[in-house]
C-alpha atoms as a PDB file:
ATOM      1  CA  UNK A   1       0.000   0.000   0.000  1.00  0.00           C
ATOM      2  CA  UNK A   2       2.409   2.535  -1.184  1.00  0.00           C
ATOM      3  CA  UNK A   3       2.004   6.382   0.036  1.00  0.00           C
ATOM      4  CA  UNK A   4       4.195   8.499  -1.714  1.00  0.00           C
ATOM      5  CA  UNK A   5       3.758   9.788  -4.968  1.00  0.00           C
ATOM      6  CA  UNK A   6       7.794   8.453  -6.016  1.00  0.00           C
ATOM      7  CA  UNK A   7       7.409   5.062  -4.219  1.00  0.00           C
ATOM      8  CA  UNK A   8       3.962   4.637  -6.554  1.00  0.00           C
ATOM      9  CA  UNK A   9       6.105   5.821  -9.230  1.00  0.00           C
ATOM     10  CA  UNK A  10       8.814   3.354  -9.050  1.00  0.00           C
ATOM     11  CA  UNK A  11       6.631   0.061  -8.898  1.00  0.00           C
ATOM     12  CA  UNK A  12       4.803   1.774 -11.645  1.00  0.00           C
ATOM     13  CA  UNK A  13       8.034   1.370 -13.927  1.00  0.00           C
ATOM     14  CA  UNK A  14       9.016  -2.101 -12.778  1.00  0.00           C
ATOM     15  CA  UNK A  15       7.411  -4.178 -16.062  1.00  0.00           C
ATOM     16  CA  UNK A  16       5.418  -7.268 -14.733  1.00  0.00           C
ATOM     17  CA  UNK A  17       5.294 -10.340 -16.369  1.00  0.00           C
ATOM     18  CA  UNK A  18       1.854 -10.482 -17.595  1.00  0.00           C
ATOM     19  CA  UNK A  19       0.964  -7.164 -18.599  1.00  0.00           C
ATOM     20  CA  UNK A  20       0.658  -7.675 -22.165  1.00  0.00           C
ATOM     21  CA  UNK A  21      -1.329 -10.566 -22.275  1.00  0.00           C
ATOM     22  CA  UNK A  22      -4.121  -9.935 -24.928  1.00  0.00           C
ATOM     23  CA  UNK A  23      -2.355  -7.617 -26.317  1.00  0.00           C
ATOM     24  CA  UNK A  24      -0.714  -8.524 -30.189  1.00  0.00           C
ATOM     25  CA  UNK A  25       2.379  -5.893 -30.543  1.00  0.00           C
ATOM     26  CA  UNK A  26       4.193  -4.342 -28.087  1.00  0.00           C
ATOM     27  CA  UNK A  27       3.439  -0.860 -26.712  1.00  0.00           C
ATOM     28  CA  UNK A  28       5.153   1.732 -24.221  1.00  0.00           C
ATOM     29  CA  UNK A  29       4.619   1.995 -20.889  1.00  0.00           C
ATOM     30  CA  UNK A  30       2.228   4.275 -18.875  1.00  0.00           C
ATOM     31  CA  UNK A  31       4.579   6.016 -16.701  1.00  0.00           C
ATOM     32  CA  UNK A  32       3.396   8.319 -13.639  1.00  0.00           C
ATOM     33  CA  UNK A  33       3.686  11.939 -15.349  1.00  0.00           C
ATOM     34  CA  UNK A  34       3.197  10.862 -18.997  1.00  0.00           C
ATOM     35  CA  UNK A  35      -0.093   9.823 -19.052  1.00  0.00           C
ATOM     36  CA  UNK A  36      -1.242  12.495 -21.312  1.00  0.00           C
ATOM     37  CA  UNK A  37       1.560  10.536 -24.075  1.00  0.00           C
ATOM     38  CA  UNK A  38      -0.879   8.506 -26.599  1.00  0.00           C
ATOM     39  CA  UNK A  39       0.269   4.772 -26.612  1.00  0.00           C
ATOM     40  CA  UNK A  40       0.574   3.718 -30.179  1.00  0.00           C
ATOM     41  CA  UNK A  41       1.152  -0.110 -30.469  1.00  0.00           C
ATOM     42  CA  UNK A  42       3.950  -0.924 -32.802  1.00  0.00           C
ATOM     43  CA  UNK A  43       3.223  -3.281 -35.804  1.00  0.00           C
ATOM     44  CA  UNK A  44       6.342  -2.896 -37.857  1.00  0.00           C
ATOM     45  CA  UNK A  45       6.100  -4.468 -41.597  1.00  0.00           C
ATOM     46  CA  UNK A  46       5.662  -8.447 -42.105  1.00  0.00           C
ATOM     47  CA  UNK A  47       8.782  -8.083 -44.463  1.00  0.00           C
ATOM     48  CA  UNK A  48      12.416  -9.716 -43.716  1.00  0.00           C
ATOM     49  CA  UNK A  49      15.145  -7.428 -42.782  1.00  0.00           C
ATOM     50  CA  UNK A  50      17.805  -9.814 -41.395  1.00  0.00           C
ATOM     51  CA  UNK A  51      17.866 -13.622 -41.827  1.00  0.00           C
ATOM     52  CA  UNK A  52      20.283 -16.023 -39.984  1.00  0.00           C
ATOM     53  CA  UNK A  53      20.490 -19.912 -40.965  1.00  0.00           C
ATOM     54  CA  UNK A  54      22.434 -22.182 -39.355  1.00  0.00           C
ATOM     55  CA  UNK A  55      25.238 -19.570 -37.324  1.00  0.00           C
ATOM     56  CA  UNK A  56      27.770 -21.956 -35.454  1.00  0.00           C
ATOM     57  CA  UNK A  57      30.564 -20.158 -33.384  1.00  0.00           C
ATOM     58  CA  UNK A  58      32.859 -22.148 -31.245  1.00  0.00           C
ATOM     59  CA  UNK A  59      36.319 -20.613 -28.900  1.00  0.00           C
ATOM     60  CA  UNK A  60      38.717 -23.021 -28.711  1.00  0.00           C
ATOM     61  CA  UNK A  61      40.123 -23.883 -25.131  1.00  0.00           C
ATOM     62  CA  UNK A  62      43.435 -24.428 -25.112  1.00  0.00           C
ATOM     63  CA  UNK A  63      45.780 -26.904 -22.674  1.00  0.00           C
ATOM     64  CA  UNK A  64      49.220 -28.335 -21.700  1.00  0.00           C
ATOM     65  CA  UNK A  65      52.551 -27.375 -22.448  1.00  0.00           C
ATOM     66  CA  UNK A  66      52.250 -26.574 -26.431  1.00  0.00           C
ATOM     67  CA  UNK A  67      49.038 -24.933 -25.930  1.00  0.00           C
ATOM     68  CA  UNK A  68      47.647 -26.624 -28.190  1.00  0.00           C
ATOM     69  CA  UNK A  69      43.346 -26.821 -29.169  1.00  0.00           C
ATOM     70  CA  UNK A  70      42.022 -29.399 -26.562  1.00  0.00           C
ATOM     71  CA  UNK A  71      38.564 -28.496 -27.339  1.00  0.00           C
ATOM     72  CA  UNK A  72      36.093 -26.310 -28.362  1.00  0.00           C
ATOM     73  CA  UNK A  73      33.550 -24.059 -26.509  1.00  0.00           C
ATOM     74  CA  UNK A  74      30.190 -24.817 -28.209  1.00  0.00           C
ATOM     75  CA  UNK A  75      29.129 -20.671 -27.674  1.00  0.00           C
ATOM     76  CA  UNK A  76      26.479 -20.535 -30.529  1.00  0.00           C
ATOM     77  CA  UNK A  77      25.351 -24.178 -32.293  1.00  0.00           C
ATOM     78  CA  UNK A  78      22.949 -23.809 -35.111  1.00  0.00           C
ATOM     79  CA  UNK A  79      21.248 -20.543 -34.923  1.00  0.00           C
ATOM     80  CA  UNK A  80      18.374 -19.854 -37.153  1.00  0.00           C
ATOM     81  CA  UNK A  81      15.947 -17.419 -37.296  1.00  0.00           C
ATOM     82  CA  UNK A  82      14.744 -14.504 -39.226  1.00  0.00           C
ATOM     83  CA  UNK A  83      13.893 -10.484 -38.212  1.00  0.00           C
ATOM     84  CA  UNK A  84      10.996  -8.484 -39.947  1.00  0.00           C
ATOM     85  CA  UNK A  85      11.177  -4.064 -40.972  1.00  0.00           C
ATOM     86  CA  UNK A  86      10.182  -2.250 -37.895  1.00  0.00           C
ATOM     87  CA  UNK A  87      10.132  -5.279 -35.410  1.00  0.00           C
ATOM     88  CA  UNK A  88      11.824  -6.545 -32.361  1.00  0.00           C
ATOM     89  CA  UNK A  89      12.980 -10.037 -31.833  1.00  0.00           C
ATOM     90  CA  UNK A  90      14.144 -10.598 -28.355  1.00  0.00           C
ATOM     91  CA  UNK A  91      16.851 -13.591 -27.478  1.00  0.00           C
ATOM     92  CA  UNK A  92      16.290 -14.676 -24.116  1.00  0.00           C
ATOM     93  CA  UNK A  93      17.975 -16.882 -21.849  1.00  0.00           C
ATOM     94  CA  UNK A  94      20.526 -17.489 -18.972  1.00  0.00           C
ATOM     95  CA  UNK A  95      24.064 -16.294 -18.735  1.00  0.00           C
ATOM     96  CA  UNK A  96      26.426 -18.190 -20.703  1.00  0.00           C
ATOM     97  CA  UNK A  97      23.741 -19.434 -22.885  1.00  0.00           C
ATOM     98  CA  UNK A  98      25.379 -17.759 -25.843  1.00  0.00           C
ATOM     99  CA  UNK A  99      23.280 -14.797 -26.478  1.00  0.00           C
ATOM    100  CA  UNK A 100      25.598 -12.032 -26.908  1.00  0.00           C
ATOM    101  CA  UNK A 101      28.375 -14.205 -28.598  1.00  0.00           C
ATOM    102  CA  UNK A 102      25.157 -15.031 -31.341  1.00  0.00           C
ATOM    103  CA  UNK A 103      24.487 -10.627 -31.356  1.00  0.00           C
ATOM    104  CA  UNK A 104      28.262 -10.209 -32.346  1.00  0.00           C
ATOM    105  CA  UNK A 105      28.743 -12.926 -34.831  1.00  0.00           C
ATOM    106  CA  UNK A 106      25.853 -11.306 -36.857  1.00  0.00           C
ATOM    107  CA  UNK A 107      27.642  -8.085 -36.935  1.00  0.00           C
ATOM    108  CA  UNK A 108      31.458 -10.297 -37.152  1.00  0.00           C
ATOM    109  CA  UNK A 109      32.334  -8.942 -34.294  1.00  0.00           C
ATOM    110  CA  UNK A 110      33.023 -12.892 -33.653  1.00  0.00           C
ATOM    111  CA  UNK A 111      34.070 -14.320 -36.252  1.00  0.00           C
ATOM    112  CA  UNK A 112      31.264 -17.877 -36.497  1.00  0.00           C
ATOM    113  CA  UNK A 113      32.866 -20.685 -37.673  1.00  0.00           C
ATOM    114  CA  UNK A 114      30.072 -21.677 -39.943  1.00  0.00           C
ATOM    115  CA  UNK A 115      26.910 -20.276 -41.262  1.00  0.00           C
ATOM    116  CA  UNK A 116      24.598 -17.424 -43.413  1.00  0.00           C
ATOM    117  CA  UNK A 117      24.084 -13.984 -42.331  1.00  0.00           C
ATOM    118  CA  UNK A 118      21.461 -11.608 -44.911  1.00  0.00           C
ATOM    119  CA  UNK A 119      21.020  -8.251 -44.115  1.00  0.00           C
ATOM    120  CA  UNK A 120      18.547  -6.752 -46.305  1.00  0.00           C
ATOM    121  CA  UNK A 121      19.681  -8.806 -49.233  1.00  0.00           C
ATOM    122  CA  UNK A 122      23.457  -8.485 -48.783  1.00  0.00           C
ATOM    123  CA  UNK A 123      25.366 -11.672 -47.197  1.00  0.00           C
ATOM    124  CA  UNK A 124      27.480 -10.337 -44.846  1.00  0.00           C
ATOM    125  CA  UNK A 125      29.612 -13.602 -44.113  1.00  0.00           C
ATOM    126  CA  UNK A 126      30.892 -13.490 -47.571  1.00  0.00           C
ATOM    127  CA  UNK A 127      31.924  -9.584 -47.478  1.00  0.00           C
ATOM    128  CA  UNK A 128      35.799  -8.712 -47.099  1.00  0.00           C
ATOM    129  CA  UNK A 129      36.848  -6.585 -44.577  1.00  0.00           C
ATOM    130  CA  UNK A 130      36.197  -3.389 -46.743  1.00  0.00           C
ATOM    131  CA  UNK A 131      32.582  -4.205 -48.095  1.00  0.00           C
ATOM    132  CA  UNK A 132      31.959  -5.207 -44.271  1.00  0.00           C
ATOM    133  CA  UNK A 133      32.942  -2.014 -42.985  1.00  0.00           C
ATOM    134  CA  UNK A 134      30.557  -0.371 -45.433  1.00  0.00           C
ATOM    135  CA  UNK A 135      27.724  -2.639 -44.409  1.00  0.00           C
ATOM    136  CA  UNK A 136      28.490  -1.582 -41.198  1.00  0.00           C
ATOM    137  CA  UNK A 137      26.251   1.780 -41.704  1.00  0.00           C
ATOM    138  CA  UNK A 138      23.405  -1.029 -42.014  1.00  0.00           C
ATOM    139  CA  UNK A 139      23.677  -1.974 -38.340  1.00  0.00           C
ATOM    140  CA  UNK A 140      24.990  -0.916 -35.205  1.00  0.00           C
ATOM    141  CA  UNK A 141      25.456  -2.193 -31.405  1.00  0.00           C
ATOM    142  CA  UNK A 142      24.347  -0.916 -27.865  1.00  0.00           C
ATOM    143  CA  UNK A 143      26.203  -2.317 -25.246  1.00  0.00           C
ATOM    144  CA  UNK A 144      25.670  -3.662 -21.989  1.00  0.00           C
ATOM    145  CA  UNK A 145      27.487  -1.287 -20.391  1.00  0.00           C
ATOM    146  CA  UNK A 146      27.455   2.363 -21.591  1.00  0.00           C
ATOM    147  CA  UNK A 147      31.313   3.331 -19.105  1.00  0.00           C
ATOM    148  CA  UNK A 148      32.603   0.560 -20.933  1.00  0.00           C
ATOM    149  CA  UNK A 149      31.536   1.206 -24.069  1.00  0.00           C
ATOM    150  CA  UNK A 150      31.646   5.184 -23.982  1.00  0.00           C
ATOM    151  CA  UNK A 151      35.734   6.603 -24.327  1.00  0.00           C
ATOM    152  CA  UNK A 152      36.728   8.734 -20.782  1.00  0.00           C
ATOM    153  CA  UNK A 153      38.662  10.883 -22.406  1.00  0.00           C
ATOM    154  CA  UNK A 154      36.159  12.307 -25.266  1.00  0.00           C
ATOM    155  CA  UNK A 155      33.520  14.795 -24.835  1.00  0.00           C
ATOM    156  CA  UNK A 156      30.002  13.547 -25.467  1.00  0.00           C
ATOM    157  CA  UNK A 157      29.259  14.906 -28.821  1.00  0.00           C
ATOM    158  CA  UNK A 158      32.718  13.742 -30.073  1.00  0.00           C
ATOM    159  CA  UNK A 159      31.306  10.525 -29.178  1.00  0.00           C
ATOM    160  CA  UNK A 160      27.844  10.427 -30.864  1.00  0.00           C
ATOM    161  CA  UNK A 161      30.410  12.471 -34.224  1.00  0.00           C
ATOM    162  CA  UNK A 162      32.765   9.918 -34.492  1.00  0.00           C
ATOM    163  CA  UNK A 163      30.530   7.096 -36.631  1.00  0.00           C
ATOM    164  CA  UNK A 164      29.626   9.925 -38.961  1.00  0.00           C
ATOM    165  CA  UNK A 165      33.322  11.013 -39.539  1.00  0.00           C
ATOM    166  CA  UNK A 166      34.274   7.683 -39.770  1.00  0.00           C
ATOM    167  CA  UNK A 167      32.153   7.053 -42.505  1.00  0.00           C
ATOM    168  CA  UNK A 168      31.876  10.802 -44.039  1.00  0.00           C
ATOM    169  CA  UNK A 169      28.165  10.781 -44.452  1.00  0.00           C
ATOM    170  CA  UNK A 170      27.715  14.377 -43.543  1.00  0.00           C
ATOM    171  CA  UNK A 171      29.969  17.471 -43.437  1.00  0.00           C
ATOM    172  CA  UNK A 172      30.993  20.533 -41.538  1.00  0.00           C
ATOM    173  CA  UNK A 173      27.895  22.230 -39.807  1.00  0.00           C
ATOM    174  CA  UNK A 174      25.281  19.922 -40.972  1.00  0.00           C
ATOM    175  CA  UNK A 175      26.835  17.192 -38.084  1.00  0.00           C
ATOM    176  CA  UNK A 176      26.514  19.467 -35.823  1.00  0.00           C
ATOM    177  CA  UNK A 177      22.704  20.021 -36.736  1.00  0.00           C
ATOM    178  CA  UNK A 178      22.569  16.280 -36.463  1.00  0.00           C
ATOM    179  CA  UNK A 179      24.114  15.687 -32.891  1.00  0.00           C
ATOM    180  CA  UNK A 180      21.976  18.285 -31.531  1.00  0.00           C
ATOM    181  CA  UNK A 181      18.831  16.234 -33.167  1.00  0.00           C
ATOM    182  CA  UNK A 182      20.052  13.310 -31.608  1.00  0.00           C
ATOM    183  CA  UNK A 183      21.052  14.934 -28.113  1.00  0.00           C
ATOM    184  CA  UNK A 184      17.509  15.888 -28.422  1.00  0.00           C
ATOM    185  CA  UNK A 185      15.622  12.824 -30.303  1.00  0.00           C
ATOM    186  CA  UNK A 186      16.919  10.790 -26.698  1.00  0.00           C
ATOM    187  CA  UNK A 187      15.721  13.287 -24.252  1.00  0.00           C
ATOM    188  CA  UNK A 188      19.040  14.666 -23.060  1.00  0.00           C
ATOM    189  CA  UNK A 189      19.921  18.475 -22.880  1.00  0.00           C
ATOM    190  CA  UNK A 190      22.268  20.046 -25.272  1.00  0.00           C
ATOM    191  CA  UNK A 191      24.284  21.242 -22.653  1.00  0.00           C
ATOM    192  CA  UNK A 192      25.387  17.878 -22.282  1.00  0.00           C
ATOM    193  CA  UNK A 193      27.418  17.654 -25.771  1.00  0.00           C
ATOM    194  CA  UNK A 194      30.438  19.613 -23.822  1.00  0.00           C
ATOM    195  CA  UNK A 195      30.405  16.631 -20.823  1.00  0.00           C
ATOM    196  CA  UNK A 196      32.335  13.519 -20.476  1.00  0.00           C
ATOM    197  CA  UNK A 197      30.869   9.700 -19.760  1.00  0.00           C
ATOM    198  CA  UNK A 198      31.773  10.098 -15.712  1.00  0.00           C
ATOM    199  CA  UNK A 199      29.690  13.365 -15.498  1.00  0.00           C
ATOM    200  CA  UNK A 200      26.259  11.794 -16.342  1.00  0.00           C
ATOM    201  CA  UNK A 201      24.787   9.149 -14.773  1.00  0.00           C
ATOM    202  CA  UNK A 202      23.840   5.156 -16.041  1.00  0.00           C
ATOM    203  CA  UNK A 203      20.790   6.080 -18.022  1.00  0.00           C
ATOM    204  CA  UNK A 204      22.346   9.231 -19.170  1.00  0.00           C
ATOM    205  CA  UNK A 205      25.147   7.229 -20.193  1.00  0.00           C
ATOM    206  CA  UNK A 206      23.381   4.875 -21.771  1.00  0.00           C
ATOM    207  CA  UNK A 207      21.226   7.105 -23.790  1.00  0.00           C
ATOM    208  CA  UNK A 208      24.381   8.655 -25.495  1.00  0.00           C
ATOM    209  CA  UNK A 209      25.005   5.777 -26.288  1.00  0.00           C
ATOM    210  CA  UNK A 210      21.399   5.094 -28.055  1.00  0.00           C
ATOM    211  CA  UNK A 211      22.016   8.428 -30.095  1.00  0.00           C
ATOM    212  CA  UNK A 212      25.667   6.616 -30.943  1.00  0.00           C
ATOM    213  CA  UNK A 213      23.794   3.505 -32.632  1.00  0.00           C
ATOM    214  CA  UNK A 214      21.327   6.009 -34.736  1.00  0.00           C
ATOM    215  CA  UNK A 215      23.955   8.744 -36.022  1.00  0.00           C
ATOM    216  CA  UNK A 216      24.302   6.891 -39.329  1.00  0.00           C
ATOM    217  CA  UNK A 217      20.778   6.148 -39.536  1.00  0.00           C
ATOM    218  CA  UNK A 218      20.746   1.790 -38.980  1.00  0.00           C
ATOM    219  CA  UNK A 219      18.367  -0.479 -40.150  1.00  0.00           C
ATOM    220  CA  UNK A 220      19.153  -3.121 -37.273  1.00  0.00           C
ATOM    221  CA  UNK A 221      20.578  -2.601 -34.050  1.00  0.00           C
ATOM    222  CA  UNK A 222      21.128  -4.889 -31.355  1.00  0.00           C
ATOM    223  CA  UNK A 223      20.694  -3.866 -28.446  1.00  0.00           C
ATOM    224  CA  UNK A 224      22.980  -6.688 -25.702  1.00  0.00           C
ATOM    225  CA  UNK A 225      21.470  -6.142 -22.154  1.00  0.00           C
ATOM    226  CA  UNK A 226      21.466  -2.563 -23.184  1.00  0.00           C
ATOM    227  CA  UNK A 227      18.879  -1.623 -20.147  1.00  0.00           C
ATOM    228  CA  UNK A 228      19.732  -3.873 -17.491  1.00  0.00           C
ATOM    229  CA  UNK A 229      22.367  -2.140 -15.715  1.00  0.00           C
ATOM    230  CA  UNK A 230      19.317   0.246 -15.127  1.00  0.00           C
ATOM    231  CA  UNK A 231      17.696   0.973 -12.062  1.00  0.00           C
ATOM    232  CA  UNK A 232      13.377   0.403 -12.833  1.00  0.00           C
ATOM    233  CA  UNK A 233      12.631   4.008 -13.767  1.00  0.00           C
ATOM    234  CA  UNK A 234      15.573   4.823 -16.116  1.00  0.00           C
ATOM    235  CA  UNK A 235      15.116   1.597 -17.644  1.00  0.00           C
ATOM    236  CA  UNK A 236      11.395   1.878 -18.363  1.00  0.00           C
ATOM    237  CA  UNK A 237      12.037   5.068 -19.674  1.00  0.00           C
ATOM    238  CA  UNK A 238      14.937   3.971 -21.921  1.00  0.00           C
ATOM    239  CA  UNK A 239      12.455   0.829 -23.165  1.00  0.00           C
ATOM    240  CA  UNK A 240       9.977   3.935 -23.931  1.00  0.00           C
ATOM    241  CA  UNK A 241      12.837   5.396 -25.848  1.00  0.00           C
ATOM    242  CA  UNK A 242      13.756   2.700 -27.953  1.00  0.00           C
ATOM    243  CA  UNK A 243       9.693   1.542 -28.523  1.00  0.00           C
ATOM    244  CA  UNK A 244       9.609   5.117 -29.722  1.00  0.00           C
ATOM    245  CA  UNK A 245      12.212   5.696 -32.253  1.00  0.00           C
ATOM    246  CA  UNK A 246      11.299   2.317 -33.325  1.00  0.00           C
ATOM    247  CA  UNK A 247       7.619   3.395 -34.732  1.00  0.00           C
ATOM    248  CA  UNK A 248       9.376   6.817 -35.819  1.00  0.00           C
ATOM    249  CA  UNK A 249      12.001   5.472 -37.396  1.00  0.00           C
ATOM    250  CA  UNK A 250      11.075   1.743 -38.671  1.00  0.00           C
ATOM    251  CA  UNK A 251      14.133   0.102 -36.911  1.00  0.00           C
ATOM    252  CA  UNK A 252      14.411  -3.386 -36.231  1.00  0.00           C
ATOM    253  CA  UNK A 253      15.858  -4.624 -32.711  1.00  0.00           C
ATOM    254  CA  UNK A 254      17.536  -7.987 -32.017  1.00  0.00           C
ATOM    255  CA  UNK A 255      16.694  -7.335 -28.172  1.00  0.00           C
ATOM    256  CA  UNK A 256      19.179  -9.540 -26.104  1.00  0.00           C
ATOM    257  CA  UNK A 257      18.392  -9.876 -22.558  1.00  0.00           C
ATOM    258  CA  UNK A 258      17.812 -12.316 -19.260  1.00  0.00           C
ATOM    259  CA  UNK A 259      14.684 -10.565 -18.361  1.00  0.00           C
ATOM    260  CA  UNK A 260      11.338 -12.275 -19.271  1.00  0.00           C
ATOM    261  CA  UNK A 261       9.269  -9.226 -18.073  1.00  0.00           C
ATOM    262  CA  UNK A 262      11.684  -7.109 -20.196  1.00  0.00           C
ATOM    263  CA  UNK A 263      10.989  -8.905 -22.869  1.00  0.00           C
ATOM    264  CA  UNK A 264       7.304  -9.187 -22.631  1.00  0.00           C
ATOM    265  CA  UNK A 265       7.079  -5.818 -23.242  1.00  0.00           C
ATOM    266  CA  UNK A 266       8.821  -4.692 -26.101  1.00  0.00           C
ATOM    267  CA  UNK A 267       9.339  -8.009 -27.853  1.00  0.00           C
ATOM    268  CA  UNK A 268       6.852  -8.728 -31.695  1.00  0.00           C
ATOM    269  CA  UNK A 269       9.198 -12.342 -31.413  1.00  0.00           C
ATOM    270  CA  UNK A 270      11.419 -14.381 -28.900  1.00  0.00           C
ATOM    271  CA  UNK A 271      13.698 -16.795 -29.337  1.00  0.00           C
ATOM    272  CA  UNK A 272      14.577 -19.105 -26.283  1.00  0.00           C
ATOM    273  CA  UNK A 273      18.217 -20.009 -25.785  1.00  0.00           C
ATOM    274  CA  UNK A 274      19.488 -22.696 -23.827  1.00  0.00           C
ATOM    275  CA  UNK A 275      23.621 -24.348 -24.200  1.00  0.00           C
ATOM    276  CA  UNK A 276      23.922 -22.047 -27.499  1.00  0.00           C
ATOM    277  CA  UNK A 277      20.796 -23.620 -29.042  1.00  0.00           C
ATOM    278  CA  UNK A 278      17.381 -21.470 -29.779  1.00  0.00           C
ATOM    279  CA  UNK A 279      15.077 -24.464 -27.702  1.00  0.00           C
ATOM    280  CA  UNK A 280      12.049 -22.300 -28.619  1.00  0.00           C
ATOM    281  CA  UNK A 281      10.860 -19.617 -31.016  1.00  0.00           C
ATOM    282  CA  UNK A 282       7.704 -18.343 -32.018  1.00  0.00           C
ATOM    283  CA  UNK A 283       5.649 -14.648 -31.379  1.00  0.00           C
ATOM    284  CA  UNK A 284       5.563 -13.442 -28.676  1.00  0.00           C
ATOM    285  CA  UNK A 285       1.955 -13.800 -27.342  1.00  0.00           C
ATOM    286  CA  UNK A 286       2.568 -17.679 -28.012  1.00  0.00           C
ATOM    287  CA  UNK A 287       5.946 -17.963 -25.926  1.00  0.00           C
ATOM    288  CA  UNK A 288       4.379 -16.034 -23.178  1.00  0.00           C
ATOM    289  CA  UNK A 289       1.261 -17.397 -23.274  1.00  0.00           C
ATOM    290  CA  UNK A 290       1.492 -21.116 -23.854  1.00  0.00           C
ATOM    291  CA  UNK A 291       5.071 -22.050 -23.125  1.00  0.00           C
ATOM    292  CA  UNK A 292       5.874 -25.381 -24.053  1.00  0.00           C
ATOM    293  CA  UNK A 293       9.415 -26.019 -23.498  1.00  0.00           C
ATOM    294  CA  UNK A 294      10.162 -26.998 -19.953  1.00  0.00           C
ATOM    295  CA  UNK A 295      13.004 -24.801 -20.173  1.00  0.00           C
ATOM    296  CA  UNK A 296      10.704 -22.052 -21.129  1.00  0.00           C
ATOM    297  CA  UNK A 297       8.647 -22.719 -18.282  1.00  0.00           C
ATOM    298  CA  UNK A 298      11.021 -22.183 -15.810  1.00  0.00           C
ATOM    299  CA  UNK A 299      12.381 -18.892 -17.261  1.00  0.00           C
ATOM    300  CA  UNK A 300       9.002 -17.971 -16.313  1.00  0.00           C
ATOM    301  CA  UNK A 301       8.301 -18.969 -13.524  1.00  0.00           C
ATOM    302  CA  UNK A 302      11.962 -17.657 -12.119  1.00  0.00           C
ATOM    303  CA  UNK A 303      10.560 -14.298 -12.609  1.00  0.00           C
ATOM    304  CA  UNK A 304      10.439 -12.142  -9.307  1.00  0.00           C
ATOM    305  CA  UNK A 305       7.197 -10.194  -8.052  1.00  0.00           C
ATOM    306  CA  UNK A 306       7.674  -7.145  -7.038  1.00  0.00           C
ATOM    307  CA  UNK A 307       3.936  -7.688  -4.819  1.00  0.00           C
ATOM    308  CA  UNK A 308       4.071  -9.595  -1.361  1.00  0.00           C
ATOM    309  CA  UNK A 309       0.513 -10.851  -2.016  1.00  0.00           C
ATOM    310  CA  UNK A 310       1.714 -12.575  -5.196  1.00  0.00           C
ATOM    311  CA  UNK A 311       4.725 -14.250  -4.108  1.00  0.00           C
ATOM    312  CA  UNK A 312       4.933 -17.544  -5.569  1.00  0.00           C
ATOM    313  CA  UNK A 313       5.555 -21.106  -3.454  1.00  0.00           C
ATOM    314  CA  UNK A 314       8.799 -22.010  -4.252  1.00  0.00           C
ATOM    315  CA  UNK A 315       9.325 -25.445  -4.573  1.00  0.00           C
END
């Protein structure tokens, strides 16, 4: 029986699994303070943006005095699925379970050992390092963690600059029309663009970061834990974010995450990943819904409750 208006506020923002039951595409959430925002479900096109058949990675362990190959970590084992225009297909599972590894071999981060990667009709496995770096404007990566991924020692709109220098798609004062469009499109000030990454905080950080991915204008990004470093509030208001640009903008997410409620929300399909394997797929109403790997099942019901009256009996 919460009292005070921020205590109300912050159970508000913690997503419960559940919510969107009934409910065919994913939506933003009604946060205290923006409930004059219209919620605009997100359908996103039934057409094929990305497609990924049969992605194997493996690291190889090595042992004894020559260091020699011993064996091979099985990280990713026969990945396949495919991503529509405009839609978000979330990878779920435990840690270790190969998620990530399978986000960075699609962009060859990782190089996989085996497999097919299409991007909008170009096959990115087969693309030298040149052609790759120009398919590169194609698709872009959040990170988990934004200190980690953000340079110390550059100022913030150096930082959001740097992919368009890199690959010259705008000049002189028209990128810094576009930085302040992004500083703006991800609700930060513009007094910000003359701070560095340990001035702002975790969500702050992380939504430079956000603005990063879109400088060069992506058609995927994939988005690795990007939100749960995030205390509830920031991250429902970074999900928001993302839900948002999304319907603006027509991008398609390969959501990567460990959290089912998470994923309920913003998710159009999810893949279920157990020992580097995808153990079930299908939309997202049907995973959530009827879940008929035991594996699945247990994700689920791992989930915590943020109510007392609802806890579950733990077996």
């Amino acid at each position: 029986n919460p009292q005070h208006p921020y205590t109300k506020a912050l159970l508000a923002a913690v997503p419960k699994l559940g919510e969107m039951t009934g409910k065919p595409y994913p939506e933003p959430m009604k946060l205290l303070g923006s409930e004059d925002k219209e919620i605009v479900p997100i359908k996103g096109r039934e057409e094929v943006l990305l497609s990924v058949k049969n992605l194997t990675t493996r690291f190889p362990v090595q042992g004894g005095f020559l260091r020699r190959t011993v064996a091979n970590v099985h990280a990713v084992e026969d990945l396949s699925f495919t991503l529509n225009k405009g839609q978000t297909l979330s990878l779920v599972g435990e840690s270790g379970c190969g998620k990530s590894t399978a986000g960075r071999s699609i962009l060859r981060l990782v190089e996989p050992m085996s497999g097919e990667v299409n991007l909008d009709g170009v096959d990115i496995m087969s693309l030298d390092q040149s052609a790759l770096r120009t398919a590169r404007l194609d698709m872009q990566m959040i990170f988990q963690d934004p200190f980690a991924s953000l340079n110390p020692q550059m100022q913030l709109a150096d930082q959001v600059a740097e992919p368009i220098h890199n690959f010259a798609t705008l000049k002189g004062a028209e990128i810094t029309k576009r930085i302040e469009m992004l500083f703006d499109r991800v609700e930060l000030p513009r007094s910000f663009m003359r701070r560095f990454p340990h001035e702002l905080s975790g969500g702050q950080r992380q939504r430079v970061a956000i603005a990063r991915a879109l400088a060069l204008n992506p058609k995927l990004i994939i988005a690795d834990e990007a939100v749960s470093a995030l205390d509830v509030s920031v991250q429902a208001q970074v999900l928001n974010l993302m839900m948002e640009l999304q319907a603006e903008m027509e991008l398609s997410f390969l959501f990567i995450s460990h959290d089912m409620a998470v994923v309920e929300r913003v998710s159009h399909y999810v893949g279920v990943m157990y020992l580097g394997r995808i153990v079930e797929m299908g939309s997202r109403q049907r995973v959530f819904e009827n879940p008929q790997h035991p594996y699945t099942q247990a994700l689920m019901k791992a989930v915590p409750i943020a109510d007392p009256r609802r806890r579950k009996s733990e077996k």
